[in-house]
PDB file of N, CA and C in Angstrom:
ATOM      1  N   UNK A   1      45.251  23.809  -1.911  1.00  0.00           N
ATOM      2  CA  UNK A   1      44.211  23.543  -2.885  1.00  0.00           C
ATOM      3  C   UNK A   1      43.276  24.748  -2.939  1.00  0.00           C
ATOM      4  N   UNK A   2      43.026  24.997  -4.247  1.00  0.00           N
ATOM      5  CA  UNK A   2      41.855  26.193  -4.399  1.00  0.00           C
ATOM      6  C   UNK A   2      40.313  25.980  -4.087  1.00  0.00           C
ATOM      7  N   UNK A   3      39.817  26.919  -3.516  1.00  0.00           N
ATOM      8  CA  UNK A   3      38.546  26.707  -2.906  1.00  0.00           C
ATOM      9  C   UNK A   3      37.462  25.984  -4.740  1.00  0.00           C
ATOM     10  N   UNK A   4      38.400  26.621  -5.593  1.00  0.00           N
ATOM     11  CA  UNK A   4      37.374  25.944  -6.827  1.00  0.00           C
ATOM     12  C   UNK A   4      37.437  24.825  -7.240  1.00  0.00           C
ATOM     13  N   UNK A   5      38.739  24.508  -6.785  1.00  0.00           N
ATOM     14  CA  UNK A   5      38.918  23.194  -7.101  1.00  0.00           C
ATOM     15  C   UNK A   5      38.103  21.780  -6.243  1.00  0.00           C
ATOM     16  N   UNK A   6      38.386  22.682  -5.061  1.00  0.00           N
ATOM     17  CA  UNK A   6      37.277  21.734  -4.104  1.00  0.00           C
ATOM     18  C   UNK A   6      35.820  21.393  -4.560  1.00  0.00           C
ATOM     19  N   UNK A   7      35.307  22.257  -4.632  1.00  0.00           N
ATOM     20  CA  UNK A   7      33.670  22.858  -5.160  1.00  0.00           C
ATOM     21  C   UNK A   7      33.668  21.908  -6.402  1.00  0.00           C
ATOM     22  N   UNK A   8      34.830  21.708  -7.474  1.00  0.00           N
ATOM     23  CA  UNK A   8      34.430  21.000  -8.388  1.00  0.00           C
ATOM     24  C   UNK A   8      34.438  19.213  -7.828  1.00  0.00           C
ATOM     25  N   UNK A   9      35.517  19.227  -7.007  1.00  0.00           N
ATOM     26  CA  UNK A   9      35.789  17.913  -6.750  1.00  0.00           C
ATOM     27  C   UNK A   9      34.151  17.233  -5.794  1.00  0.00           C
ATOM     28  N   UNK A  10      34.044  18.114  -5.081  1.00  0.00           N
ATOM     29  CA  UNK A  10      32.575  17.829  -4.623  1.00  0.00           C
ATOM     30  C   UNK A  10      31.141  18.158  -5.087  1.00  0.00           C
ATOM     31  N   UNK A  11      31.172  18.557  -6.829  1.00  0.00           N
ATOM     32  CA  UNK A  11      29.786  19.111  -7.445  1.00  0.00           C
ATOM     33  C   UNK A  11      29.566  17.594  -8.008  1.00  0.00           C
ATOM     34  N   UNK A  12      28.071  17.268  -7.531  1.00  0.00           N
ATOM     35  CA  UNK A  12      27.597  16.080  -7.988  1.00  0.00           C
ATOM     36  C   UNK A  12      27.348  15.983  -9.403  1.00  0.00           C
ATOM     37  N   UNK A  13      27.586  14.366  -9.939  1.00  0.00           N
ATOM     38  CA  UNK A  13      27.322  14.208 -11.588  1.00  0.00           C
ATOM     39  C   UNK A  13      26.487  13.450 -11.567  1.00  0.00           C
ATOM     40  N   UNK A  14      26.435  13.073 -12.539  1.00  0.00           N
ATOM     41  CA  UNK A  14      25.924  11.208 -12.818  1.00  0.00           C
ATOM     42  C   UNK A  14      26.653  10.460 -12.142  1.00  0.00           C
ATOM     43  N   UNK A  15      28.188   9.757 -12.269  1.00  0.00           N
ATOM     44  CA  UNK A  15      28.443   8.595 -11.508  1.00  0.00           C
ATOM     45  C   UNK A  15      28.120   9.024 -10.299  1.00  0.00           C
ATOM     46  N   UNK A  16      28.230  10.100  -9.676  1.00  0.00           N
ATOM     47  CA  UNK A  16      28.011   9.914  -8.277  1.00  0.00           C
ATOM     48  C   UNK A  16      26.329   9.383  -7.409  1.00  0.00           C
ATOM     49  N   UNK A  17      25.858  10.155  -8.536  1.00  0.00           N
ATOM     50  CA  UNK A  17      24.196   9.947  -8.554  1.00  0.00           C
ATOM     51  C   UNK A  17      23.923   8.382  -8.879  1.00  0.00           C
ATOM     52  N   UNK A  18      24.191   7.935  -9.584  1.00  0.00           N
ATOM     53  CA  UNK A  18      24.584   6.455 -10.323  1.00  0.00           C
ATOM     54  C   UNK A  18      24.620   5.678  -8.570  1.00  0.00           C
ATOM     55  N   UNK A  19      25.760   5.869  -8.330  1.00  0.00           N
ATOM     56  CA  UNK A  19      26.047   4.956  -7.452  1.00  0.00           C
ATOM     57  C   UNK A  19      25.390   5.083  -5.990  1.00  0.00           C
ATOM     58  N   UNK A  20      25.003   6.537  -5.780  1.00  0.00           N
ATOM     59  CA  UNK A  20      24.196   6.647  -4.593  1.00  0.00           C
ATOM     60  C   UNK A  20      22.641   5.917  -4.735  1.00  0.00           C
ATOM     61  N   UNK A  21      22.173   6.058  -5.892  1.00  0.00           N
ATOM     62  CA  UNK A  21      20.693   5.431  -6.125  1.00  0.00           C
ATOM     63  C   UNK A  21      21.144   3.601  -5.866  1.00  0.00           C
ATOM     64  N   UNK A  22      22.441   3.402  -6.710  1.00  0.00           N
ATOM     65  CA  UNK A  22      22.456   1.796  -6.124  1.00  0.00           C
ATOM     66  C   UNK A  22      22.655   1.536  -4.783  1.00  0.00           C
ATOM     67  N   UNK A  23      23.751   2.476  -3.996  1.00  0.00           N
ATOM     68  CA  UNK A  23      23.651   1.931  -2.398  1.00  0.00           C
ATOM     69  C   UNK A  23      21.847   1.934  -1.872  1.00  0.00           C
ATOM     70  N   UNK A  24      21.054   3.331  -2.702  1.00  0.00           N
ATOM     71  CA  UNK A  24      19.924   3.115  -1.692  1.00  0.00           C
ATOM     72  C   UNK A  24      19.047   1.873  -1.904  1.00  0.00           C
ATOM     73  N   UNK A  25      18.771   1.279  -3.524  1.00  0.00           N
ATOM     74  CA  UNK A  25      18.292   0.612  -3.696  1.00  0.00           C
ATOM     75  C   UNK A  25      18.596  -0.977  -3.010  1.00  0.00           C
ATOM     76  N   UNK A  26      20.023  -0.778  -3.256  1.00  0.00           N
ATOM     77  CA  UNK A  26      20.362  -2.200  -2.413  1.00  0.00           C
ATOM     78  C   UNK A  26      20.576  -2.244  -1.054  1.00  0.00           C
ATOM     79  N   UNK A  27      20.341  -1.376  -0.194  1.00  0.00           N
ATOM     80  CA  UNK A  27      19.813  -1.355   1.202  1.00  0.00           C
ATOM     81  C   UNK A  27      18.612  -1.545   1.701  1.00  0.00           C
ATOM     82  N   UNK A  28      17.686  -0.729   0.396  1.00  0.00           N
ATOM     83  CA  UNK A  28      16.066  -0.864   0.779  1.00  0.00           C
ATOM     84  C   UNK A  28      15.602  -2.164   0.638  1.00  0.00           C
ATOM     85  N   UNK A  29      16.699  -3.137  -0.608  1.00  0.00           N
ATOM     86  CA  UNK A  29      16.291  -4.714  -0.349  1.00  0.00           C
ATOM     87  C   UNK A  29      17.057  -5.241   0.742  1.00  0.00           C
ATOM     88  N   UNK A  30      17.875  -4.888   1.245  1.00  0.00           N
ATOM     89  CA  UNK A  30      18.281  -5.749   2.735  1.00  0.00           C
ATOM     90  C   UNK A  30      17.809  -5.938   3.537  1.00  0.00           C
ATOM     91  N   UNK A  31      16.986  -4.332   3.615  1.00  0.00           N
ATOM     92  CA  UNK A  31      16.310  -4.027   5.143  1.00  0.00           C
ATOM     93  C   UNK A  31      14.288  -4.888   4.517  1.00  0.00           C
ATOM     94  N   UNK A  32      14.016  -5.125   3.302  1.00  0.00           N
ATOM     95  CA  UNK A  32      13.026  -6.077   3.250  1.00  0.00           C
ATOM     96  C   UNK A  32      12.812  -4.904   1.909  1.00  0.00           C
ATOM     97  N   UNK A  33      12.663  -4.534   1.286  1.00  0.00           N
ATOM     98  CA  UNK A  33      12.331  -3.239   0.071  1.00  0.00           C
ATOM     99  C   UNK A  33      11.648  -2.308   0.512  1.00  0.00           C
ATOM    100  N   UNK A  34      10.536  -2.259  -0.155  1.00  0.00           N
ATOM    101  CA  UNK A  34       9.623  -0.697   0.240  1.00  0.00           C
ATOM    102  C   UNK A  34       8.759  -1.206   1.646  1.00  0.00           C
ATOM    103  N   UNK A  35       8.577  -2.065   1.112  1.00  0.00           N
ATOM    104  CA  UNK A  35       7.317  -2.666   2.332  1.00  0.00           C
ATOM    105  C   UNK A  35       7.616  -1.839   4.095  1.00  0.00           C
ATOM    106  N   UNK A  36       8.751  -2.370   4.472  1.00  0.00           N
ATOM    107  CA  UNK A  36       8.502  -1.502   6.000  1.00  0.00           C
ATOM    108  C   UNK A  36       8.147   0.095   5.732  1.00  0.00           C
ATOM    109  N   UNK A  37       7.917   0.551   4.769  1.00  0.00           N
ATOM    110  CA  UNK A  37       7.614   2.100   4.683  1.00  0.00           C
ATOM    111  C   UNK A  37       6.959   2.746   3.796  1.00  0.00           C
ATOM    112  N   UNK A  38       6.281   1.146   3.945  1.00  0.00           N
ATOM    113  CA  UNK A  38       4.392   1.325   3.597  1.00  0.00           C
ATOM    114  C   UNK A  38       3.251   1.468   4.906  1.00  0.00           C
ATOM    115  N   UNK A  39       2.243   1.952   4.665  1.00  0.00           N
ATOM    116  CA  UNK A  39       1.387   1.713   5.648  1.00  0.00           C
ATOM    117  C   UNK A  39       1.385  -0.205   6.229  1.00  0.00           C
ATOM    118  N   UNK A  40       0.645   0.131   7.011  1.00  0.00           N
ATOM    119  CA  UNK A  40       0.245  -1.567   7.151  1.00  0.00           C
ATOM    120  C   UNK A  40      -0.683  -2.234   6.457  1.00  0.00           C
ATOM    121  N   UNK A  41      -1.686  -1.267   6.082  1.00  0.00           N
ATOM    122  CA  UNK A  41      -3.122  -1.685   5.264  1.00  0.00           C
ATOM    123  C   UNK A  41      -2.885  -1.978   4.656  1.00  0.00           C
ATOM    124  N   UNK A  42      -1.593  -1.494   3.730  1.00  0.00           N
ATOM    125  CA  UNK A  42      -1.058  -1.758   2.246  1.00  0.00           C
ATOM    126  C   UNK A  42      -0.209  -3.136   2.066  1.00  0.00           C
ATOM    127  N   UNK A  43       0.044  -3.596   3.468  1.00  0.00           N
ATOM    128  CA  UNK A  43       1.362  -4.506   3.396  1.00  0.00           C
ATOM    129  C   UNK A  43       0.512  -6.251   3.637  1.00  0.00           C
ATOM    130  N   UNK A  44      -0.623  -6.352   2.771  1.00  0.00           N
ATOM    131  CA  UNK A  44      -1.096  -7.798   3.117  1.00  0.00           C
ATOM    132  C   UNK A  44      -0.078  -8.777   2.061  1.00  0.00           C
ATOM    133  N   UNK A  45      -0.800 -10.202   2.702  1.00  0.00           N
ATOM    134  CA  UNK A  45       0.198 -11.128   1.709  1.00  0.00           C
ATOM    135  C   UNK A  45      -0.142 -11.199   0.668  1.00  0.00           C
ATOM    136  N   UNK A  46      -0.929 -10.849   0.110  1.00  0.00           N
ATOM    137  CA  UNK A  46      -1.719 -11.197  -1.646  1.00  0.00           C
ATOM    138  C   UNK A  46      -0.285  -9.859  -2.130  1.00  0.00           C
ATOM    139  N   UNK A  47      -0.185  -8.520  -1.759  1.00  0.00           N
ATOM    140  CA  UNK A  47       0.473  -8.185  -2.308  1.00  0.00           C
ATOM    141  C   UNK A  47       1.544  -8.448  -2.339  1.00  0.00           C
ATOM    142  N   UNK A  48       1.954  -8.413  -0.735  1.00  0.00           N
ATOM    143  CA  UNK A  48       3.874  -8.880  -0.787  1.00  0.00           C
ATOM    144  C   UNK A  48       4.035 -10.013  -1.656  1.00  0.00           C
ATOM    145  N   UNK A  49       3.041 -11.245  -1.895  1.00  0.00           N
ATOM    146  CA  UNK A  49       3.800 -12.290  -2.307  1.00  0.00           C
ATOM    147  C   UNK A  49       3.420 -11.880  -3.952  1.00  0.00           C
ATOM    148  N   UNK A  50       2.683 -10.999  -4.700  1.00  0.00           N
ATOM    149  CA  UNK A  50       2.788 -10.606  -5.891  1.00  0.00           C
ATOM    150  C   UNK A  50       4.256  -9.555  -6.273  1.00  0.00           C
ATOM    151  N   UNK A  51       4.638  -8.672  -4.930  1.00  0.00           N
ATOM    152  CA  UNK A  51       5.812  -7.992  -5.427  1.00  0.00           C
ATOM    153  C   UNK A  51       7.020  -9.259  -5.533  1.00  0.00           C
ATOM    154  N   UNK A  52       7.106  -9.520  -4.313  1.00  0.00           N
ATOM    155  CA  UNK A  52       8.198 -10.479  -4.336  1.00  0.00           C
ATOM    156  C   UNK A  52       8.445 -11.849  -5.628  1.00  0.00           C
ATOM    157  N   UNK A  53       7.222 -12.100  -6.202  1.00  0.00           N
ATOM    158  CA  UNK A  53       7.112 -13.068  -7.046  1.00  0.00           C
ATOM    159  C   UNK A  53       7.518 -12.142  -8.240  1.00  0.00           C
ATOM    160  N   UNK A  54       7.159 -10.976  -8.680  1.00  0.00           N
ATOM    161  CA  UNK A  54       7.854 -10.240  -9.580  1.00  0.00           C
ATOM    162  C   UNK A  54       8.896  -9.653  -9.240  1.00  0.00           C
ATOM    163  N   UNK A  55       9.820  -9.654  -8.172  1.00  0.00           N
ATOM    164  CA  UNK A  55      10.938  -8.883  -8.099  1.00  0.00           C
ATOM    165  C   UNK A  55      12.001 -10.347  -8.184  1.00  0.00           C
ATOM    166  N   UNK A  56      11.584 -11.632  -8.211  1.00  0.00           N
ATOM    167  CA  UNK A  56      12.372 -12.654  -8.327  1.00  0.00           C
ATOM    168  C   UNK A  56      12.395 -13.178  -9.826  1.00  0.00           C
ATOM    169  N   UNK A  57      11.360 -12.676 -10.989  1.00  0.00           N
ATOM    170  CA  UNK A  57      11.064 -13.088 -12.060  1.00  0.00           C
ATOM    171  C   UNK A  57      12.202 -11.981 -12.632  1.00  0.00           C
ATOM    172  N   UNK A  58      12.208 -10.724 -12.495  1.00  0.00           N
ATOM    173  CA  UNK A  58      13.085  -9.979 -13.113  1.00  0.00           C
ATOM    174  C   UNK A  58      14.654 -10.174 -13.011  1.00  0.00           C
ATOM    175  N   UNK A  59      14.748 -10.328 -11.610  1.00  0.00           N
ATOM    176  CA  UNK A  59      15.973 -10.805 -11.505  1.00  0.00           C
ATOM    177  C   UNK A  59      16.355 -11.781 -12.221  1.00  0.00           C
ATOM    178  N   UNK A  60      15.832 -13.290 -12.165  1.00  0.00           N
ATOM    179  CA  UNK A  60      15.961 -14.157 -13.211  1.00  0.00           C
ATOM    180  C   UNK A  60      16.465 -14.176 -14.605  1.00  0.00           C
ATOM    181  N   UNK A  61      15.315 -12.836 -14.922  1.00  0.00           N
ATOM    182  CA  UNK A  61      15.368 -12.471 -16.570  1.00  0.00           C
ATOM    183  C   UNK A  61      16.304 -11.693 -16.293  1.00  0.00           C
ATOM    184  N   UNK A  62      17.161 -10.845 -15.533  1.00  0.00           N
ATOM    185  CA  UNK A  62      17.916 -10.318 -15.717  1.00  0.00           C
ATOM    186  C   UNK A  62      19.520 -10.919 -16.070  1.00  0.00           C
ATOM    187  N   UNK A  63      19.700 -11.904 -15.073  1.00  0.00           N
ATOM    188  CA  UNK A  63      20.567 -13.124 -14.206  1.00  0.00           C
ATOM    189  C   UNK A  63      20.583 -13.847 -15.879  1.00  0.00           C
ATOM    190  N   UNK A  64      19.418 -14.168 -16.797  1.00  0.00           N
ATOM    191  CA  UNK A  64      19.630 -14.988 -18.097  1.00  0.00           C
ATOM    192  C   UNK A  64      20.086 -14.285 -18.911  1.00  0.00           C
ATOM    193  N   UNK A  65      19.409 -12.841 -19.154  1.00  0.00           N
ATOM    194  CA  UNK A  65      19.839 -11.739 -20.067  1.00  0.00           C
ATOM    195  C   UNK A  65      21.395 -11.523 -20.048  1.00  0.00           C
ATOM    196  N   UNK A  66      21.535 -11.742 -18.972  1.00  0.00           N
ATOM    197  CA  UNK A  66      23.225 -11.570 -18.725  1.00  0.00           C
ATOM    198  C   UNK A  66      24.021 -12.546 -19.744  1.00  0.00           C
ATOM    199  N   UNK A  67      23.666 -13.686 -19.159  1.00  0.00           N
ATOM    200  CA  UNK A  67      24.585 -15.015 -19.296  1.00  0.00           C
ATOM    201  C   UNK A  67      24.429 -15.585 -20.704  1.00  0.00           C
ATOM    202  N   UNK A  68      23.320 -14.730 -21.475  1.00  0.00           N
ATOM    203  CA  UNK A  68      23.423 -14.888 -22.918  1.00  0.00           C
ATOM    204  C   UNK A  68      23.642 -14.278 -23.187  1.00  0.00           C
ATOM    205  N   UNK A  69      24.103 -12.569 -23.038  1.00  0.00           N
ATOM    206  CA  UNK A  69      24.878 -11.664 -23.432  1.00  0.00           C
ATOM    207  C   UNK A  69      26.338 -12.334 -23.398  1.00  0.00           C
ATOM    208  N   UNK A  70      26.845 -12.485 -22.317  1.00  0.00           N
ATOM    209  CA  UNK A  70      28.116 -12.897 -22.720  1.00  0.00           C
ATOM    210  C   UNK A  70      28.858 -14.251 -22.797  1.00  0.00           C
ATOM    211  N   UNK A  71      27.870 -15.195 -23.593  1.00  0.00           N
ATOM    212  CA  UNK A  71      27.857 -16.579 -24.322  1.00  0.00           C
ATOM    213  C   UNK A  71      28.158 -15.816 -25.559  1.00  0.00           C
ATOM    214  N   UNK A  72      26.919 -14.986 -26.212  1.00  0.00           N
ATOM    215  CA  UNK A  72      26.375 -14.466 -27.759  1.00  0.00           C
ATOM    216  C   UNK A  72      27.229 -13.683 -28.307  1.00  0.00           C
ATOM    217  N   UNK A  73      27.382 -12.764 -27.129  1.00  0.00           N
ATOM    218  CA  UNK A  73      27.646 -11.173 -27.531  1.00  0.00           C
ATOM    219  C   UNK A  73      29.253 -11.083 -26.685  1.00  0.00           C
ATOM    220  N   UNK A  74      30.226 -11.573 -26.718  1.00  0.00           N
ATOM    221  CA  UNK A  74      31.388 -11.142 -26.453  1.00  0.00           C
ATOM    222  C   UNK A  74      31.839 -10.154 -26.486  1.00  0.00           C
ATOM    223  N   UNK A  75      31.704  -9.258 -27.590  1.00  0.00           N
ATOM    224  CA  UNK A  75      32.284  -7.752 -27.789  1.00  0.00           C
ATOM    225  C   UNK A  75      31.146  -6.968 -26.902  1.00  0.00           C
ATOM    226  N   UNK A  76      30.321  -7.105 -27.071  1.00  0.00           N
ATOM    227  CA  UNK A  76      29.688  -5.819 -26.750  1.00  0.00           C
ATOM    228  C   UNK A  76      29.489  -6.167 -25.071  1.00  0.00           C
ATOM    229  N   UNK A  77      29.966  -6.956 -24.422  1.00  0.00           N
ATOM    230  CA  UNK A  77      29.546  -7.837 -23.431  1.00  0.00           C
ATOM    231  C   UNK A  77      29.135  -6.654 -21.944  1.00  0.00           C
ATOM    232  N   UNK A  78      30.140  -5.711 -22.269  1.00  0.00           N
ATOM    233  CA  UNK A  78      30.374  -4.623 -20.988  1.00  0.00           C
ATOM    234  C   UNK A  78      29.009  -3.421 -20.993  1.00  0.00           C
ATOM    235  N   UNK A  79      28.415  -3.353 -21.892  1.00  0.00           N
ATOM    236  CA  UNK A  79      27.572  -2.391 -22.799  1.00  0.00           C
ATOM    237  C   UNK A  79      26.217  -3.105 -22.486  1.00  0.00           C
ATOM    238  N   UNK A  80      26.142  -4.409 -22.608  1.00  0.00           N
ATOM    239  CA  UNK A  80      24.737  -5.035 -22.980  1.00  0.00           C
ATOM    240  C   UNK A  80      24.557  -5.018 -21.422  1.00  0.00           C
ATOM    241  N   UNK A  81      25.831  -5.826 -20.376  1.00  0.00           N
ATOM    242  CA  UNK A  81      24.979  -6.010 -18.878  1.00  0.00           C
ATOM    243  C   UNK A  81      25.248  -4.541 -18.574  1.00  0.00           C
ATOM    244  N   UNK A  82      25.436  -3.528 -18.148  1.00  0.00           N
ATOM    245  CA  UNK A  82      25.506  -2.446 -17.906  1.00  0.00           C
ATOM    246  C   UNK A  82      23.999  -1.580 -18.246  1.00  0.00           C
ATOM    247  N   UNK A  83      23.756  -1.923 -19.168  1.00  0.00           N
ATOM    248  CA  UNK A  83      22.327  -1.469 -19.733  1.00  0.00           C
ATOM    249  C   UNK A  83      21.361  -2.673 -19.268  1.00  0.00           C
ATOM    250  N   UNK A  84      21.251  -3.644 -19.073  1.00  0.00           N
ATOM    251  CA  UNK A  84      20.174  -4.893 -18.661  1.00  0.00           C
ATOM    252  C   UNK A  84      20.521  -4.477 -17.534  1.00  0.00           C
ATOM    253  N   UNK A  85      21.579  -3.958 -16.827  1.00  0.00           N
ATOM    254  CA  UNK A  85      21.337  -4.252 -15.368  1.00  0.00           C
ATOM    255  C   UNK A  85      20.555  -2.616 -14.609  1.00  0.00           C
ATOM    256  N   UNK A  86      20.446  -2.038 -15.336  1.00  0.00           N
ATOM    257  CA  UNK A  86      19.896  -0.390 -14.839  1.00  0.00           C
ATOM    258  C   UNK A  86      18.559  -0.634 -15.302  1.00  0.00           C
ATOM    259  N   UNK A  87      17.952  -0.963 -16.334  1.00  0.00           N
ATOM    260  CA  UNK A  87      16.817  -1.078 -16.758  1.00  0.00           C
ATOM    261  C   UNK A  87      15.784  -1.514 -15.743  1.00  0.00           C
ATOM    262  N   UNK A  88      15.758  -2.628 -14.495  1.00  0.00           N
ATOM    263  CA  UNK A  88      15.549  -2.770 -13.590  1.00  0.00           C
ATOM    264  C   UNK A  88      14.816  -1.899 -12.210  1.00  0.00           C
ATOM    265  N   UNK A  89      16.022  -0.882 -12.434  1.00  0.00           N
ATOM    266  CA  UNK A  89      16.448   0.055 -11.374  1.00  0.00           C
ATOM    267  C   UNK A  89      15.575   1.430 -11.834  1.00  0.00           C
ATOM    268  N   UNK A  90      15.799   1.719 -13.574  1.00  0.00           N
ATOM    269  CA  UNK A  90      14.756   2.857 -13.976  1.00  0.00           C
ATOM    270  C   UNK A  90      13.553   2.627 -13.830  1.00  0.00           C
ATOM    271  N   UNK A  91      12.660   1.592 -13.892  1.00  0.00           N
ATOM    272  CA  UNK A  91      11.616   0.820 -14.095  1.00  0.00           C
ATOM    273  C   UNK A  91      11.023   1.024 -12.709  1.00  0.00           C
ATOM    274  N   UNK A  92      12.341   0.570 -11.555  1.00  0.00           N
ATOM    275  CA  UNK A  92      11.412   0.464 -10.117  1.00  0.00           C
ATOM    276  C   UNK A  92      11.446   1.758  -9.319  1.00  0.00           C
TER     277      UNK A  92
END
């Protein structure tokens, strides 16, 4: 194999970028989200339970946005959650 060929096979794009931002995002909610790597001052319950109450409302709207996309929208079905489901992710 040619050393250029390598270099291309390993020059980062979008999907790769794509999918590394989702492993981090969906680790940073496993391990609890941003919160452990916030200060502590920052981490009272008035806020956590305002993030968490909006990070369960979006999901929701996301989770419905879906399921009437592909009730409504059959054709375009791959296009509409693909785009509802990043919108999320640009936002946070």
């Amino acid at each position: 194999m040619q050393p250029a060929a390598v270099i291309r096979i390993l020059k980062p794009n979008v999907t790769s970028l794509g999918y590394a931002l989702f492993l981090a995002i969906n680790a940073a909610g496993v391990w609890g989200g941003v919160f452990p790597f916030l200060p502590l001052e920052f981490q009272t319950p008035e806020i956590v339970f305002w993030f968490f109450l909006a990070q369960s409302l979006v999901f929701s709207a996301s989770y419905f946005a879906s399921a009437f996309g592909v009730y409504f929208l059959p054709g375009p079905t791959r296009r509409f959650m693909v785009m509802l489901a990043a919108a999320p992710y640009f936002l946070g």
